[in-house]
Protein backbone atom coordinates (compact mmCIF):
# COMPACT_ATOMS: atom_id res chain seq x y z
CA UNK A 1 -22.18 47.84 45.50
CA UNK A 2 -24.23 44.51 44.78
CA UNK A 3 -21.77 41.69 43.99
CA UNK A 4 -22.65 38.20 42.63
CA UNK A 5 -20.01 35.49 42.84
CA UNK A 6 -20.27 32.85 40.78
CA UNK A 7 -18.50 29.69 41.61
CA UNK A 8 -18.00 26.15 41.52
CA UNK A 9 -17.09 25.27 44.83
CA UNK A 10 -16.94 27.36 48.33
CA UNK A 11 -15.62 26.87 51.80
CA UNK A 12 -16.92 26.06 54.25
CA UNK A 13 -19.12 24.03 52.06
CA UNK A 14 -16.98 22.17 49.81
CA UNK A 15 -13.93 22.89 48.24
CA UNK A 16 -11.05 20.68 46.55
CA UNK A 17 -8.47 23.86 46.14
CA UNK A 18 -8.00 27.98 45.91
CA UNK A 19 -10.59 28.41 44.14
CA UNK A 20 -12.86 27.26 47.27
CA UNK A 21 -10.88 29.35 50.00
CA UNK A 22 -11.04 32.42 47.65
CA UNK A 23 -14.72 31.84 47.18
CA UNK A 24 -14.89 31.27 50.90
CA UNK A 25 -13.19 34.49 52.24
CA UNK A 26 -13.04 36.96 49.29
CA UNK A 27 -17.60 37.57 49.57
CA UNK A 28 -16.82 38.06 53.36
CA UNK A 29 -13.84 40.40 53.25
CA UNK A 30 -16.17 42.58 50.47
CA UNK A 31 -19.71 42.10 53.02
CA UNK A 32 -17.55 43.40 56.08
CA UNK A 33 -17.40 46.59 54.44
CA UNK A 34 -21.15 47.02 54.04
CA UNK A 35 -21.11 45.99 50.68
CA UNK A 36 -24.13 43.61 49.47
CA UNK A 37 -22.65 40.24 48.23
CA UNK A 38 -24.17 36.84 47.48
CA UNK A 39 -22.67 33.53 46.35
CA UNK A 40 -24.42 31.34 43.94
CA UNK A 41 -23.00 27.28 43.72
CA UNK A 42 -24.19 24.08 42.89
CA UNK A 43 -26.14 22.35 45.91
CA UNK A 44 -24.28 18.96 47.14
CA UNK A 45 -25.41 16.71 49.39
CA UNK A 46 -22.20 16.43 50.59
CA UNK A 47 -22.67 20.01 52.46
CA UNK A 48 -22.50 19.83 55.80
CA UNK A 49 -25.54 18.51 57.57
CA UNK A 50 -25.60 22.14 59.94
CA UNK A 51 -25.40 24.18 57.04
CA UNK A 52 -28.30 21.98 55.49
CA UNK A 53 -30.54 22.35 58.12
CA UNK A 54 -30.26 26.05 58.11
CA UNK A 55 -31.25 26.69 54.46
CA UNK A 56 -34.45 27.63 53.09
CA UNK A 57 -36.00 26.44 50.26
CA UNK A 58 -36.63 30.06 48.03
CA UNK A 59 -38.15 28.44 44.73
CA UNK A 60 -37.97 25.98 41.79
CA UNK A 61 -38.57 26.34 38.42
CA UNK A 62 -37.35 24.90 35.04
CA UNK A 63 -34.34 25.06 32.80
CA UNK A 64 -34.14 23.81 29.44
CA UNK A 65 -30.82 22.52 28.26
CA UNK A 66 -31.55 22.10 24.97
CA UNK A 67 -34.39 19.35 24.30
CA UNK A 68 -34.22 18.35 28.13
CA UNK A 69 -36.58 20.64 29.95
CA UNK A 70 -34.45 20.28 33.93
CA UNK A 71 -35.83 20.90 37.46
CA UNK A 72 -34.04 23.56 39.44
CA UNK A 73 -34.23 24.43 43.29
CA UNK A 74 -32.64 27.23 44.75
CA UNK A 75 -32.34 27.52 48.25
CA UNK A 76 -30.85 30.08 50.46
CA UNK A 77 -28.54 30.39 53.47
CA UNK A 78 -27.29 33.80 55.20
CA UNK A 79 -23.68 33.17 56.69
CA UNK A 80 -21.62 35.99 58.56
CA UNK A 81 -23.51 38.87 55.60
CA UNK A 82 -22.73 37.15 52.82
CA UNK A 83 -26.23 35.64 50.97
CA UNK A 84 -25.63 31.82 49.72
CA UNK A 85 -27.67 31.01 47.07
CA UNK A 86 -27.40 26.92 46.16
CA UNK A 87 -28.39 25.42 43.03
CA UNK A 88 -30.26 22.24 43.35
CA UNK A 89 -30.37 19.26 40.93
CA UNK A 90 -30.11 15.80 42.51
CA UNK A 91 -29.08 14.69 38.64
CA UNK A 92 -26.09 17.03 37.96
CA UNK A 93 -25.04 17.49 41.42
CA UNK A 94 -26.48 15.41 43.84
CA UNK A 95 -24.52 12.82 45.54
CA UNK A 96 -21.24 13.26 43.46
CA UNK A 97 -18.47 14.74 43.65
CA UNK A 98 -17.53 17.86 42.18
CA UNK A 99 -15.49 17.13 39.13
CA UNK A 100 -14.58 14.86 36.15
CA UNK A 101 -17.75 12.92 35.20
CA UNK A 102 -18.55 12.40 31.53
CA UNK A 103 -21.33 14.93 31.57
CA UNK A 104 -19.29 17.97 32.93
CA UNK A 105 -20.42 19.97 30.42
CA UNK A 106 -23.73 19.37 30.51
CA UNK A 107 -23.93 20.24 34.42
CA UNK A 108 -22.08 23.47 33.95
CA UNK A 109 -24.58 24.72 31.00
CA UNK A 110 -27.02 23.97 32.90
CA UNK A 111 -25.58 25.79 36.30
CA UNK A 112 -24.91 28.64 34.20
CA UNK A 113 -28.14 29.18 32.45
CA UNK A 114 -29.51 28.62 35.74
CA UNK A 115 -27.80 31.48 37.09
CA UNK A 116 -28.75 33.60 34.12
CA UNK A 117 -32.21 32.90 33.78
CA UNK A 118 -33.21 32.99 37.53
CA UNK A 119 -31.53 36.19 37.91
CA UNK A 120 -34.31 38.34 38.17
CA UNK A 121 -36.51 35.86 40.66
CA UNK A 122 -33.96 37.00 43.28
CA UNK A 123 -34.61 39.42 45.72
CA UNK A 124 -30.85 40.47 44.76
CA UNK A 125 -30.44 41.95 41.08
CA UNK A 126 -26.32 42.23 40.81
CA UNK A 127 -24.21 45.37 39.16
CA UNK A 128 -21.28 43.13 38.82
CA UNK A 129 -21.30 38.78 38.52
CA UNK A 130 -17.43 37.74 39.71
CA UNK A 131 -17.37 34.57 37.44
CA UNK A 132 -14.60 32.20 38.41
CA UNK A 133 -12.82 29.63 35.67
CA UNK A 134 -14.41 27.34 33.16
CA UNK A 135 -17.20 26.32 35.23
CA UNK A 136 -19.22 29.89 35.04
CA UNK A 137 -17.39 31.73 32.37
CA UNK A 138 -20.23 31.15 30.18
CA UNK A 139 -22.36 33.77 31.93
CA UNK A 140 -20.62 36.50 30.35
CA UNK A 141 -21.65 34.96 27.07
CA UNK A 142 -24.86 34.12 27.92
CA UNK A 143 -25.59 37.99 29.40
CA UNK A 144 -24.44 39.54 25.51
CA UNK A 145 -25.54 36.42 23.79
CA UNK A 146 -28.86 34.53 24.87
CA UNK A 147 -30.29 36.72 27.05
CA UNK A 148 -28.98 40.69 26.11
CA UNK A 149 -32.84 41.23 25.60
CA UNK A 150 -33.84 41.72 29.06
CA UNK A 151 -33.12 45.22 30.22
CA UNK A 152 -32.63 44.09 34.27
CA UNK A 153 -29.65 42.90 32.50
CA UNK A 154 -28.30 45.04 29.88
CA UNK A 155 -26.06 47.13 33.03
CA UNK A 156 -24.60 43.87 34.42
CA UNK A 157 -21.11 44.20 34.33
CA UNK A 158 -18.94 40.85 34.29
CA UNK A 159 -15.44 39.65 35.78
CA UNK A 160 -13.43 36.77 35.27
CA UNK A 161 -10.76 35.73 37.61
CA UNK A 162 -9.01 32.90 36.16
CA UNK A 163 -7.99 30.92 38.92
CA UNK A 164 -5.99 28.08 36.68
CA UNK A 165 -5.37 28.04 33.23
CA UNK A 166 -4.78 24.38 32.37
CA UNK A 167 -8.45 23.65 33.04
CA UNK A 168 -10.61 25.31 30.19
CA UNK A 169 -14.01 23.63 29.72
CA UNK A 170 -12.76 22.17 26.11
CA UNK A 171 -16.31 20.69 24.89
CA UNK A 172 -17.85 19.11 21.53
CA UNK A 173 -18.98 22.12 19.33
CA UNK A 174 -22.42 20.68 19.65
CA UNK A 175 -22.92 21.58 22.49
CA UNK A 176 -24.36 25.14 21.81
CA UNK A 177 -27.04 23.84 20.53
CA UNK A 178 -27.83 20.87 22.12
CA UNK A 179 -27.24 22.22 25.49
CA UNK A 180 -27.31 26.15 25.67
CA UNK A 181 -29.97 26.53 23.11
CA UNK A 182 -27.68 29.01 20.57
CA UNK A 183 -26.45 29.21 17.26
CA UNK A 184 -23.35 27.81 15.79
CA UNK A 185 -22.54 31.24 14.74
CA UNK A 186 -19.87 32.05 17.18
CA UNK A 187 -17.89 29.01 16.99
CA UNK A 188 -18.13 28.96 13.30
CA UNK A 189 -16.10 32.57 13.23
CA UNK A 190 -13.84 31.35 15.67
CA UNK A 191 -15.09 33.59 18.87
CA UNK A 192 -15.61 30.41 21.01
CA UNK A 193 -13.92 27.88 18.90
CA UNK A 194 -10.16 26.80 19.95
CA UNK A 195 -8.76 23.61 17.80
CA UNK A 196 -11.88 21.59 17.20
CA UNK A 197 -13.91 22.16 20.71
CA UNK A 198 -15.67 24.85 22.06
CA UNK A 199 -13.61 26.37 24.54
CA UNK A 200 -15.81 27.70 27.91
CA UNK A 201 -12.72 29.95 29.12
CA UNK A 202 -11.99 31.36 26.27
CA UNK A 203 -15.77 32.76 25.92
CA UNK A 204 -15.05 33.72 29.22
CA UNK A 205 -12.29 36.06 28.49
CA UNK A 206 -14.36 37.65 25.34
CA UNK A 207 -16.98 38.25 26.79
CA UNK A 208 -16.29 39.35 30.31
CA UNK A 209 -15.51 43.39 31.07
CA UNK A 210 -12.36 42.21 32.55
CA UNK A 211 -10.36 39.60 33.62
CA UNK A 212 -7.98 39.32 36.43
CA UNK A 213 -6.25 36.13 38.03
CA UNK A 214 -5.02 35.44 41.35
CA UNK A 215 -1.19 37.11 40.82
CA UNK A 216 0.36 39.45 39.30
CA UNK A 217 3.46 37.67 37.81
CA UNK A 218 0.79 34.91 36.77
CA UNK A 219 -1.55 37.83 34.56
CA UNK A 220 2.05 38.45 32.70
CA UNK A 221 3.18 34.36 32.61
CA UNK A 222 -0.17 33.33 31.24
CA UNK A 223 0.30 35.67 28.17
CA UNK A 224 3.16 33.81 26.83
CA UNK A 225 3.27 30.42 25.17
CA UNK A 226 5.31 28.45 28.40
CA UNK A 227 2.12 29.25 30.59
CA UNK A 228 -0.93 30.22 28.63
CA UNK A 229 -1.76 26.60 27.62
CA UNK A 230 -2.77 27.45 24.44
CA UNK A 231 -4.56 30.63 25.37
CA UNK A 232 -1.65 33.08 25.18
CA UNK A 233 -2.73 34.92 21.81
CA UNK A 234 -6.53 35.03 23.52
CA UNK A 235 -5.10 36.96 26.70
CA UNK A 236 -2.55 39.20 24.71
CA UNK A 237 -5.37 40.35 22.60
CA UNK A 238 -7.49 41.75 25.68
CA UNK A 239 -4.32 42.81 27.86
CA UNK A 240 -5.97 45.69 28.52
CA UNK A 241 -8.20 44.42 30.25
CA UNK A 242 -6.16 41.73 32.43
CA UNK A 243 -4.67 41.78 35.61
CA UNK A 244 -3.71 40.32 38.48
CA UNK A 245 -4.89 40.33 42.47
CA UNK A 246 -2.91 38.34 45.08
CA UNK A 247 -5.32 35.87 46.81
CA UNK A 248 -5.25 35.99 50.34
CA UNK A 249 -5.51 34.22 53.51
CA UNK A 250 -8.12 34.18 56.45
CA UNK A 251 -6.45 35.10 59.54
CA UNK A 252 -9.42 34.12 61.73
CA UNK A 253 -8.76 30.36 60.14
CA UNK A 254 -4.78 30.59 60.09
CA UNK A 255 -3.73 32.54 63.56
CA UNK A 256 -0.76 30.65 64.95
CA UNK A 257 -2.21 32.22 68.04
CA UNK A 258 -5.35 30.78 68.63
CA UNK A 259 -4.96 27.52 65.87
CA UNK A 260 -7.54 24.79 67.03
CA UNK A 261 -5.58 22.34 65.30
CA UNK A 262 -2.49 22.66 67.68
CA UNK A 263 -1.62 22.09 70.72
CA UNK A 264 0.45 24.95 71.84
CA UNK A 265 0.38 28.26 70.50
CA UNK A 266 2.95 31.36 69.97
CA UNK A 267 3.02 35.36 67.86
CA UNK A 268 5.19 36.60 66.66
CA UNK A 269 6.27 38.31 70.08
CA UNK A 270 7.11 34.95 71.48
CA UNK A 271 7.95 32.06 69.52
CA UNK A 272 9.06 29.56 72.63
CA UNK A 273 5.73 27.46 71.63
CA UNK A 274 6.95 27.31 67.99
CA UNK A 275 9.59 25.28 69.41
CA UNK A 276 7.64 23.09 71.70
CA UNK A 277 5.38 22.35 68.25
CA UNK A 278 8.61 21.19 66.32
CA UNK A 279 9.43 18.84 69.12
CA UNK A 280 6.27 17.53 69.17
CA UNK A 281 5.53 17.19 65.23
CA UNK A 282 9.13 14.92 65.24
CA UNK A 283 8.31 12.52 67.73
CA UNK A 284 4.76 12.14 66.09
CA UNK A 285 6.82 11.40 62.91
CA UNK A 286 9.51 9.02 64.86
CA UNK A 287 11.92 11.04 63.99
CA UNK A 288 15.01 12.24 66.40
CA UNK A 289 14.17 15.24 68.75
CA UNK A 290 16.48 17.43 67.88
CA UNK A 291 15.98 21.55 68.25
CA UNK A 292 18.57 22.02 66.04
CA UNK A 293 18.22 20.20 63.51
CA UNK A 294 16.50 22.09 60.31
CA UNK A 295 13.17 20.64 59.97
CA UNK A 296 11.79 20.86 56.28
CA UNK A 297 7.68 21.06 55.84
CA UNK A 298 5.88 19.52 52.87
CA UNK A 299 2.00 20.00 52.44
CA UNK A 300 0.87 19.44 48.76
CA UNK A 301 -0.86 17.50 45.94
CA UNK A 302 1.45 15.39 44.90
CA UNK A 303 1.67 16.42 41.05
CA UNK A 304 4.27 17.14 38.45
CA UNK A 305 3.04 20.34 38.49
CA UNK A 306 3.99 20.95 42.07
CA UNK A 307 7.62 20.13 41.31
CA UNK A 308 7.48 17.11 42.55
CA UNK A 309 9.34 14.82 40.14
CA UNK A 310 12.15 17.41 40.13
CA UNK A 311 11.97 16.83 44.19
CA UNK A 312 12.36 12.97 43.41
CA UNK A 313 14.95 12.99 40.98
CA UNK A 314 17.53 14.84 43.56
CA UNK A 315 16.36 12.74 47.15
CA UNK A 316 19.40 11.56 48.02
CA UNK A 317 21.52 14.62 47.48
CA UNK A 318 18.63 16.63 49.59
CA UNK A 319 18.78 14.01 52.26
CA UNK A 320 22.60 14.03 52.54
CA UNK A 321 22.70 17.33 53.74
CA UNK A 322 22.06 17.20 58.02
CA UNK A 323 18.29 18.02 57.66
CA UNK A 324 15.00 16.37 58.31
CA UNK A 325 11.74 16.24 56.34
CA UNK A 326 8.05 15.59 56.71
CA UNK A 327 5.53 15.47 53.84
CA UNK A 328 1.80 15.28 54.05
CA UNK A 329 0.15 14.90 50.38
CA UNK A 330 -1.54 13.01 48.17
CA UNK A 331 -1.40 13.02 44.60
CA UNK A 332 0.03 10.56 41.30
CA UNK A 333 0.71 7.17 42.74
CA UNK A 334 3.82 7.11 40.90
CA UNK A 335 4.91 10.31 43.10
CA UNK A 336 3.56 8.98 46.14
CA UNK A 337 5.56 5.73 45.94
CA UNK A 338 8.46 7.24 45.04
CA UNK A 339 8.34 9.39 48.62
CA UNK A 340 7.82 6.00 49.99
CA UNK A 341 10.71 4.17 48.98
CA UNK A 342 12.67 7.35 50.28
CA UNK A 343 11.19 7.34 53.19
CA UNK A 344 12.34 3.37 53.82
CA UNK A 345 15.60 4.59 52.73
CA UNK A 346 16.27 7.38 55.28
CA UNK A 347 13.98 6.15 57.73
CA UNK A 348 15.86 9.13 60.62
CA UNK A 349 15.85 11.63 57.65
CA UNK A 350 12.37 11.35 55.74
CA UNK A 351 8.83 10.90 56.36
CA UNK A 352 5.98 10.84 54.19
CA UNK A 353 2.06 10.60 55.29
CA UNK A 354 0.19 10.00 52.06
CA UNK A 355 -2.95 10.96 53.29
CA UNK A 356 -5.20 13.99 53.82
CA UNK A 357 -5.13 15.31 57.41
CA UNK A 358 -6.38 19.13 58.51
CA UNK A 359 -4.60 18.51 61.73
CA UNK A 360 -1.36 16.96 60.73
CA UNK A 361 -0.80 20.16 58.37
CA UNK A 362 -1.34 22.62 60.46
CA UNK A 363 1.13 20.97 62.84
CA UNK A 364 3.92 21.08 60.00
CA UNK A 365 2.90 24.73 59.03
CA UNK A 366 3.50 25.28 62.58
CA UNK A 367 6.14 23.21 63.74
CA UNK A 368 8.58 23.27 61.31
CA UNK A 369 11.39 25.67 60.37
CA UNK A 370 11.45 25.63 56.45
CA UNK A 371 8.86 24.95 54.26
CA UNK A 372 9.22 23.06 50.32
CA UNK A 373 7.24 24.52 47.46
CA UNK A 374 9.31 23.78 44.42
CA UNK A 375 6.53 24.31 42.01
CA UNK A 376 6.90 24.22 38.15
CA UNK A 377 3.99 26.41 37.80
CA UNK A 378 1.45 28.30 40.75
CA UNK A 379 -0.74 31.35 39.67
CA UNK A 380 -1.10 31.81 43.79
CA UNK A 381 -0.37 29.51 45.96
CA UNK A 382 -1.69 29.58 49.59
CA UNK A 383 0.65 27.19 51.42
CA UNK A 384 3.57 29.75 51.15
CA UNK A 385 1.59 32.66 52.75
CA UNK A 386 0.28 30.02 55.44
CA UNK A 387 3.52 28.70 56.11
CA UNK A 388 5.10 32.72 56.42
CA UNK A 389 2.50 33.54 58.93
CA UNK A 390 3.42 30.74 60.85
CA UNK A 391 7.14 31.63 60.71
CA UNK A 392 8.53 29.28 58.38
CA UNK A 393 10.14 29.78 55.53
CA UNK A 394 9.27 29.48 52.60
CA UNK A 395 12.06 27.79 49.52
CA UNK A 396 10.17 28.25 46.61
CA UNK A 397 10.07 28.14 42.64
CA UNK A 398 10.34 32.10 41.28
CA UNK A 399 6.94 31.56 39.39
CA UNK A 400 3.65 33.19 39.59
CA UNK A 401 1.94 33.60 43.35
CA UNK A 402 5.39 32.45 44.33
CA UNK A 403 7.64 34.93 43.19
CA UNK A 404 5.32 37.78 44.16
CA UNK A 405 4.70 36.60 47.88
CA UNK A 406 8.23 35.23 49.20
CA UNK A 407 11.06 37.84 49.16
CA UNK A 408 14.01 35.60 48.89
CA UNK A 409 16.83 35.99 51.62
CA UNK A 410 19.39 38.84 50.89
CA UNK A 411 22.75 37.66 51.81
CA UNK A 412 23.67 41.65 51.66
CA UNK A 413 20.81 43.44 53.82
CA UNK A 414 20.05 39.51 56.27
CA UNK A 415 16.67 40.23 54.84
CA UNK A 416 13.74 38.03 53.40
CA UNK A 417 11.03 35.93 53.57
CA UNK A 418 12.03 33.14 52.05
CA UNK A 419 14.30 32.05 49.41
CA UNK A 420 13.85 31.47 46.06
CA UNK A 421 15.46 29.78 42.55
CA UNK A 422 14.60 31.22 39.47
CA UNK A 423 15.64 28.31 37.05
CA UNK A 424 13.67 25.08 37.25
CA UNK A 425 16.34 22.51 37.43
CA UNK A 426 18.34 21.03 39.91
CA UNK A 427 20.98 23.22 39.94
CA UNK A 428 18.27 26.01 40.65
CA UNK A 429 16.75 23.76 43.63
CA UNK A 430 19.82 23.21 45.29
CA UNK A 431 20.93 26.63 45.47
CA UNK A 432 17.94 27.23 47.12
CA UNK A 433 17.81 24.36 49.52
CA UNK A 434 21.48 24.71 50.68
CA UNK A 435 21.39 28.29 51.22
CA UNK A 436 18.51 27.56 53.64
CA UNK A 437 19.90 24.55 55.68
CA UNK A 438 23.04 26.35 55.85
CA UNK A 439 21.73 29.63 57.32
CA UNK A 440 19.45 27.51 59.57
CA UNK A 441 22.65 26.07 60.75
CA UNK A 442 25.09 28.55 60.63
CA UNK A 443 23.30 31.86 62.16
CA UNK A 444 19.70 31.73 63.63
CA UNK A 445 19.84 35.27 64.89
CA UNK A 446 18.56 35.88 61.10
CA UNK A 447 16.67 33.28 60.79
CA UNK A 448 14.34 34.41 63.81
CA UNK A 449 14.64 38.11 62.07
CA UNK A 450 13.57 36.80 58.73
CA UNK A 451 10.29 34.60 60.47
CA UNK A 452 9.49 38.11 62.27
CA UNK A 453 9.51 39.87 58.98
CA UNK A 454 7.55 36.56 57.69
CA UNK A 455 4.84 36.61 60.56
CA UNK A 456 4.28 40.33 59.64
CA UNK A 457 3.59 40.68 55.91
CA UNK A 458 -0.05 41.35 55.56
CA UNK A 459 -1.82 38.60 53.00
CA UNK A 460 -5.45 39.27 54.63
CA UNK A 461 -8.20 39.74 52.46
CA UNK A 462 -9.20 42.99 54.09
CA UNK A 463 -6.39 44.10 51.65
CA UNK A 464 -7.53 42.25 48.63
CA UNK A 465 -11.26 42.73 48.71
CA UNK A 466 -10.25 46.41 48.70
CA UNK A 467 -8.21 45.97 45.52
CA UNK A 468 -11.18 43.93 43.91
CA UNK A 469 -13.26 46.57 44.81
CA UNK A 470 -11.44 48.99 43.01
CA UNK A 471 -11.59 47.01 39.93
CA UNK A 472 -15.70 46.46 39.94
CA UNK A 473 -15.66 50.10 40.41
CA UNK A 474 -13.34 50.34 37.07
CA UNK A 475 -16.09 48.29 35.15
CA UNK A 476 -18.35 51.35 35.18
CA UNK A 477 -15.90 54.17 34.75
């Protein structure tokens, strides 16, 4: 099958969340079983200098964006079977960063008609385009709308995985015009028009054969007022053709086994240089060496979203139980400098790095026991699978990615990967937290049974490629 994904960012080029890693591994996972796959994406001159120098310039042509008639490049890069094609504009991408300029809507009509109209100048004519959030969810539009003339493209099936809700592409109705060259007929009948803006995901969702996003629990959530942000009634009305696919992770990155990032190594047959990593990660903290001592994990943006202000609001009960904990995150200053003024407070207890560091979390995926994902909301979450496969457990928020990745500790069967709360409050949290410490404490023997069963559950894209597969496949049944 030919398979064109469509995204906004892409590791290893650049990413700022899941929806980079996804783009990153999901193309390979789907090329490793001799399917043909490219990846189209905004060229940045951020991009590593080696990837750079191996690209080749294809072609350039011109895209009109409404009155403005705009240069395009496209230049190609072939990377472990997977075909990279990068869109180049030095005025919409350029030396910037990915996100939140005042013009974001202008650069992502523009990337999408790009993508559209260049289609057939490839040497790669795709039976499905994987379009991912607001950023490219106007392709599916533009295939049925703009552009269902051309006959290359009339059997072009489309999928949308919505990787995050919250961010929809809410623009001035003008834009249609102005910027994709259409009518106002489809915002004036209410197709694209939610409130008083033109809403890019929404579009997405009409238009699109299908749409999936990146859990299962998260495709039911997102239909209901709490977590559909507005969108709920869209994404009830097409349920049938929603789901949801588990991301995954890339074992050849994350393999406590072989991790660059870390000093020592262990498997899951022989966890003696887990241990060795835990010592190490506390003294590079300053806190007390202590084996026994549970040793709690924290690697996050530091947002309300993540739970965070829930976190803050119970620090000194958390703290009071014989524990210690390590956070690495950035995020809302008011979030960060409330983990500082804990972290003065319990100086033996609590430490927080506000910073970015590779490095530092892969040492606390490794070296700790437990690992802190209280999350109000996740529709995957990668740092719970990451943390699993490194043999520590997860205490997480029952929502989303979360509740359909951890299987919380059974007091009845000793069995689990985790352990969960189902009600966001801090009655929920707590239950949670002390159930963990305590069992840390009180009787390792299932502890080291439950990171075993951790270590082993199988989150490798092998498995979801061969899912998404199944649902191109769908497209043309």
């Amino acid at each position: 099958m030919k398979i064109l994904f469509a995204t906004a960012e892409c590791a290893p080029f650049f990413k700022t969340g899941g929806l980079g890693d996804v783009a990153g591994a999901l193309p390979q996972a789907l090329a490793a079983e001799d399917h043909e796959v490219a990846v189209i994406l905004p060229y940045l001159t951020k991009i590593p200098s080696e990837f750079q120098a191996a690209m080749e310039d294809l072609f350039y042509d011109f895209i009109q964006v409404g009155w403005r008639r705009q240069y395009v490049g496209i230049k190609k890069l072939v990377r472990q079977g997977v075909t990279y094609y990068f869109v180049d504009n030095e005025d919409y991408f350029g030396q910037r960063e990915l996100y939140g300029y005042y013009d974001d809507g202008e650069r992502w009509a523009f990337f999408c008609q790009a993508v559209v109209q260049l289609l057939e100048r490839f040497d790669f004519l795709p039976e499905v385009i994987h379009v991912n959030d607001f950023h490219t969810a106007m392709i599916p539009f533009l295939l049925k709308e703009k552009w269902h003339w051309v006959q290359a493209y009339q059997k072009i099936k489309t999928l949308l995985t919505i990787h995050n809700i919250e961010f929809q592409g809410a623009m001035d109705p003008q834009v249609l015009p102005e910027l994709f060259g259409v009518g106002m007929e489809r915002y004036t009948d209410g197709t694209l028009r939610m409130g008083d803006a033109v809403n890019f995901l929404k579009a997405g969702i009409l238009y699109a054969d299908a749409v999936n996003t990146v859990s299962p629990t998260y495709a039911e959530e997102i239909q209901t007022p709490a977590f559909g942000w507005g969108l709920d009634g869209v994404l009830r009305s097409v349920s049938g053709k929603l789901s949801g696919i588990l991301n995954g992770i890339d074992y050849q990155v994350y393999n406590p086994a072989a991790d660059p990032y870390l000093t020592d190594h262990f498997s899951v047959d022989d966890l003696t240089g887990k241990a060795r990593l835990k010592a190490q990660l506390q003294k590079s903290f300053g806190l007390p060496q202590d084996a026994q001592v549970p040793l709690i994990g924290i690697v996050s943006r530091l947002t309300e979203q993540k739970g965070f202000r829930l976190m803050l609001s119970m620090m000194d009960e958390l703290l009071s139980a014989d524990v210690q904990v390590v956070l690495l995150g950035t995020g809302m200053p008011e979030i960060e400098n409330g983990f500082r003024y804990y972290e003065g407070r319990y100086p033996s207890k609590f430490k927080a790095d506000i910073a970015f560091n590779l490095r530092r979390a892969q040492e606390i995926y490794a070296g700790c026991d437990l690992f802190l994902m209280p999350s109000a909301f996740e529709p995957c979450g990668l740092s719970q699978m990451i943390a699993m496969h490194y043999g520590t457990l997860p205490i997480v928020h029952e929502v989303g990615g979360l509740k359909d990745t951890v299987e919380p500790y059974s007091p009845i069967t000793k069995r689990g990967t985790g352990f969960s709360f189902k009600d966001f409050n801090p009655e929920g949290l707590r239950y949670a937290y002390q159930q963990a410490v305590n069992l840390c404490w009180q009787d390792h023997e299932t502890i080291l049974k439950m990171q075993k069963q951790a270590m082993t559950t199988d989150f490798s894209w092998e498995k979801k490629a061969t899912e998404y597969l199944t649902l191109y496949q769908s497209l043309f049944a």
